[in-house]
Protein backbone atom coordinates (compact mmCIF):
# COMPACT_ATOMS: atom_id res chain seq x y z
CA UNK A 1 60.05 129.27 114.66
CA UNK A 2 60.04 129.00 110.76
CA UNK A 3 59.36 126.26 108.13
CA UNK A 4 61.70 125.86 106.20
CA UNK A 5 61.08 125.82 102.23
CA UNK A 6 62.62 123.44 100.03
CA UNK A 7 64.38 124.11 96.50
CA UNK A 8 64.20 121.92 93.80
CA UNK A 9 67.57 119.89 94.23
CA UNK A 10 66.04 119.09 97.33
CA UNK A 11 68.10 121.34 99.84
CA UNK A 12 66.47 123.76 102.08
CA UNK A 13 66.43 127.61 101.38
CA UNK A 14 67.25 130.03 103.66
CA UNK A 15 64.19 132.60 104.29
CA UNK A 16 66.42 135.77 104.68
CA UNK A 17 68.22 135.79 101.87
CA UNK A 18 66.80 132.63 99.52
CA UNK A 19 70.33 130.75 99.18
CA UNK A 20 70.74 127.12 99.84
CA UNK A 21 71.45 126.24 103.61
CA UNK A 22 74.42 124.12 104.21
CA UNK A 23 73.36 120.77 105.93
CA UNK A 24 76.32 119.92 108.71
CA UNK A 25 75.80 116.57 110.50
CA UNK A 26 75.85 116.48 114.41
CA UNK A 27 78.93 115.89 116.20
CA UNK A 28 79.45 113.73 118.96
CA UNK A 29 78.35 114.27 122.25
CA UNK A 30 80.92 116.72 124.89
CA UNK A 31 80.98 118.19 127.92
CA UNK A 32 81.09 121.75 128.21
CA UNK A 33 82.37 123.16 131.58
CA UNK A 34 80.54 120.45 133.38
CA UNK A 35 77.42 120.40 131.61
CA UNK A 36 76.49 118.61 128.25
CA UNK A 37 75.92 120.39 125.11
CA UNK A 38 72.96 118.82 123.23
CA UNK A 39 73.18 121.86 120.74
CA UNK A 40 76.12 120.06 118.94
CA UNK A 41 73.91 116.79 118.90
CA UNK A 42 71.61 118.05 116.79
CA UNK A 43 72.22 118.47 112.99
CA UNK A 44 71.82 121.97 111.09
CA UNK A 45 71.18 123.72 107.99
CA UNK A 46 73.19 126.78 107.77
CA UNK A 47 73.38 129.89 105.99
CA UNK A 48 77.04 131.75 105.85
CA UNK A 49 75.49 134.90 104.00
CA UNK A 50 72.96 135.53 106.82
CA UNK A 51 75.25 133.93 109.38
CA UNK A 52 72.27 131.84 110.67
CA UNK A 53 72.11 128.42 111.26
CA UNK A 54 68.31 126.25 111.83
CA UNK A 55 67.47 123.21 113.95
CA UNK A 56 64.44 121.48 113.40
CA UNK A 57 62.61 121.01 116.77
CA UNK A 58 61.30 117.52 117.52
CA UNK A 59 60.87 116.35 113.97
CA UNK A 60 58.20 118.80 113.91
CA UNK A 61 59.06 120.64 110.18
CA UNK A 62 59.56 123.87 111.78
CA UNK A 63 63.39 124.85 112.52
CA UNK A 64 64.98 127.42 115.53
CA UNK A 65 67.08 129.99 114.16
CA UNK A 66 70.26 130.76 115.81
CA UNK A 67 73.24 132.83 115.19
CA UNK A 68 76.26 130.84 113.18
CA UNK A 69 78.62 132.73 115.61
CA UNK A 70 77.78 131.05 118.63
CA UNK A 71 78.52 127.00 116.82
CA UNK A 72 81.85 128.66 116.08
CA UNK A 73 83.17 129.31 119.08
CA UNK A 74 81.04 126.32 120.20
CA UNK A 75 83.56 124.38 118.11
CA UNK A 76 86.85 126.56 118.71
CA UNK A 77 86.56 126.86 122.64
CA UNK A 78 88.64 124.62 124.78
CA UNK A 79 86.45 122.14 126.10
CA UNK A 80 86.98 120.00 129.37
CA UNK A 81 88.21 117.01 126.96
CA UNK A 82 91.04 119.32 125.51
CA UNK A 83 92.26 120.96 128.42
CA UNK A 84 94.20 118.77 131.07
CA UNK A 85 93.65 119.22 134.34
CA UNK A 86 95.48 119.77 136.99
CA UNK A 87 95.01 116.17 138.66
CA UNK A 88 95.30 114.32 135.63
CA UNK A 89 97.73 112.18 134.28
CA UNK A 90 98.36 112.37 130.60
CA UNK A 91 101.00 110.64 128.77
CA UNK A 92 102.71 112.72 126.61
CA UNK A 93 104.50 110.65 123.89
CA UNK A 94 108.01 111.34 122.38
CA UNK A 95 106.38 113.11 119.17
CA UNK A 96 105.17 115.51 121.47
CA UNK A 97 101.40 114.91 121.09
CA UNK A 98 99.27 114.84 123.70
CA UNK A 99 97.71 111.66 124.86
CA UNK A 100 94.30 112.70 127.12
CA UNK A 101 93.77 110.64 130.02
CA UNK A 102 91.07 108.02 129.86
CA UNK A 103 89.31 110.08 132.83
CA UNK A 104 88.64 113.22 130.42
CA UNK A 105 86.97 110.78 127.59
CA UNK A 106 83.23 110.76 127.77
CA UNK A 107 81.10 108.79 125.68
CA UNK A 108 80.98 109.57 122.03
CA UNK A 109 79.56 108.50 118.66
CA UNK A 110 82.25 106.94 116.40
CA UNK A 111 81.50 106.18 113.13
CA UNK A 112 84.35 104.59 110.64
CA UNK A 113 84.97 105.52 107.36
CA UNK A 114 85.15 103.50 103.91
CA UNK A 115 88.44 102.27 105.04
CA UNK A 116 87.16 100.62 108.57
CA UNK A 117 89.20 103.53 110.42
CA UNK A 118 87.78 107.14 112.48
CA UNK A 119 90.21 109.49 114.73
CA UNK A 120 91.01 108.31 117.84
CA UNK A 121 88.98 110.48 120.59
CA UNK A 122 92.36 110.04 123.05
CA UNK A 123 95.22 110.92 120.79
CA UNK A 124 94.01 112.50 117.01
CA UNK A 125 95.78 109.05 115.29
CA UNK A 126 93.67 107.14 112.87
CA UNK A 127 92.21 104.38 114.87
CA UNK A 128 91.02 100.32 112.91
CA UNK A 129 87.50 99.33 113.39
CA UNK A 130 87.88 95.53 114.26
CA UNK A 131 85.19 93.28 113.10
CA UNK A 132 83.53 91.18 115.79
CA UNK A 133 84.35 87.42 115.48
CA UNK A 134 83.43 84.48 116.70
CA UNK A 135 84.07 83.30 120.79
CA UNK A 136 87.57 82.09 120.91
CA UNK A 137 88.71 79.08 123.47
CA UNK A 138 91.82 80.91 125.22
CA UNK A 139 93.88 78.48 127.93
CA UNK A 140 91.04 76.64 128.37
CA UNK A 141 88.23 79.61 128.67
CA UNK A 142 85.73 81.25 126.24
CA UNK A 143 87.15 84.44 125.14
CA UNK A 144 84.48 87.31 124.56
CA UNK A 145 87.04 90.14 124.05
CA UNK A 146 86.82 90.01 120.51
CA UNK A 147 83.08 89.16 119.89
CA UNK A 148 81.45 92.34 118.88
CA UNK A 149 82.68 94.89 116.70
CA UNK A 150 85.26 97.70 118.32
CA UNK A 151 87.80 100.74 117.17
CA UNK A 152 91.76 100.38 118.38
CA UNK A 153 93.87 102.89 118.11
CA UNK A 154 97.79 101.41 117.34
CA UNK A 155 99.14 104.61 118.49
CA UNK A 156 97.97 105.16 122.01
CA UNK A 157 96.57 101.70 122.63
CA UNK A 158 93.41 102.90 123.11
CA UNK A 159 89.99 100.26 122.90
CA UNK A 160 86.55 101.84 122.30
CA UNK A 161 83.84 99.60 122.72
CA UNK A 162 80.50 100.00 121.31
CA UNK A 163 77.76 100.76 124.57
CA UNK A 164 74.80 98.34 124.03
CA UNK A 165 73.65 98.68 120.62
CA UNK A 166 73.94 102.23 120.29
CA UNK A 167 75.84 104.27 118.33
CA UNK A 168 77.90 105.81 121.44
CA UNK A 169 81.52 104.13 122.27
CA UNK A 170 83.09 104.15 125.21
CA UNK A 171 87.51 104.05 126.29
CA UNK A 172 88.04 100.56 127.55
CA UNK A 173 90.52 98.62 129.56
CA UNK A 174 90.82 95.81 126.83
């Protein structure tokens, strides 16, 4: 455990070797070979001289070190969601990309850009984010498909809604 000192710009400095530490945001939440890997949760400072990286534990001001290495091939390995299985049925379009199937998507945090739009999870295409609106009257029948705020993906069809007020979506039916 070290605390982490900060420079004047304010970015962190890296105790080894007294460069600035790279801050990378977490990424969204995956299963690894069955099990779920918080470490990728969980943003980080990094130094590529030292080939370190530091999480802060708890909020506490005091940071794990751990070697850069490992979030490397953290982020290179196949994971569960890239690698079909043999049960599964993807769709694989006429472009030749593959489509996973809806039973390899786990919940993930989706965030859109300036331009309303984040990669689809399913298929690597831009998805929209669609802005909730207000309860339609469809054949009679309040409509509540549209109500809160959700990402579509033109491409593969795919619907991510938001799960309760969260930051996590989830693959949906409609």
């Amino acid at each position: 455990m070290v605390k982490l000192e900060l420079s004047k710009k304010p970015h962190y400095v890296c105790p080894k070797c007294g460069g600035e530490l790279n801050y990378v945001e977490g990424q969204a939440l995956h299963i690894d070979n069955g099990h779920v890997d918080m470490g990728v949760v969980i943003p980080r400072h990094e130094c590529p001289h030292c080939g370190v990286y530091y999480q802060e534990l708890l909020g506490s001001g005091y940071f794990d070190e751990f070697p850069l290495e490992t979030a490397d091939k953290r982020q290179e390995k196949p994971t569960a969601e890239a690698a079909p299985s043999a049960g599964s049925q993807t769709a694989e379009p006429a472009s030749g990309r593959h489509i996973k199937s809806t039973g390899e998507l786990q919940p993930m945090k989706l965030k859109a850009d300036a331009n309303g739009q984040c990669v689809c999870p399913r298929c690597g295409e831009l998805m929209r984010l669609v802005d909730g609106e207000a309860v339609k009257i469809v054949d009679g029948r309040p409509d509540f498909e549209n109500v809160k705020a959700h990402f579509v993906c033109d491409y593969c069809h795919s619907v991510f809604r938001r799960i309760a007020e969260t930051d996590f979506f989830q693959w949906s039916e409609k």
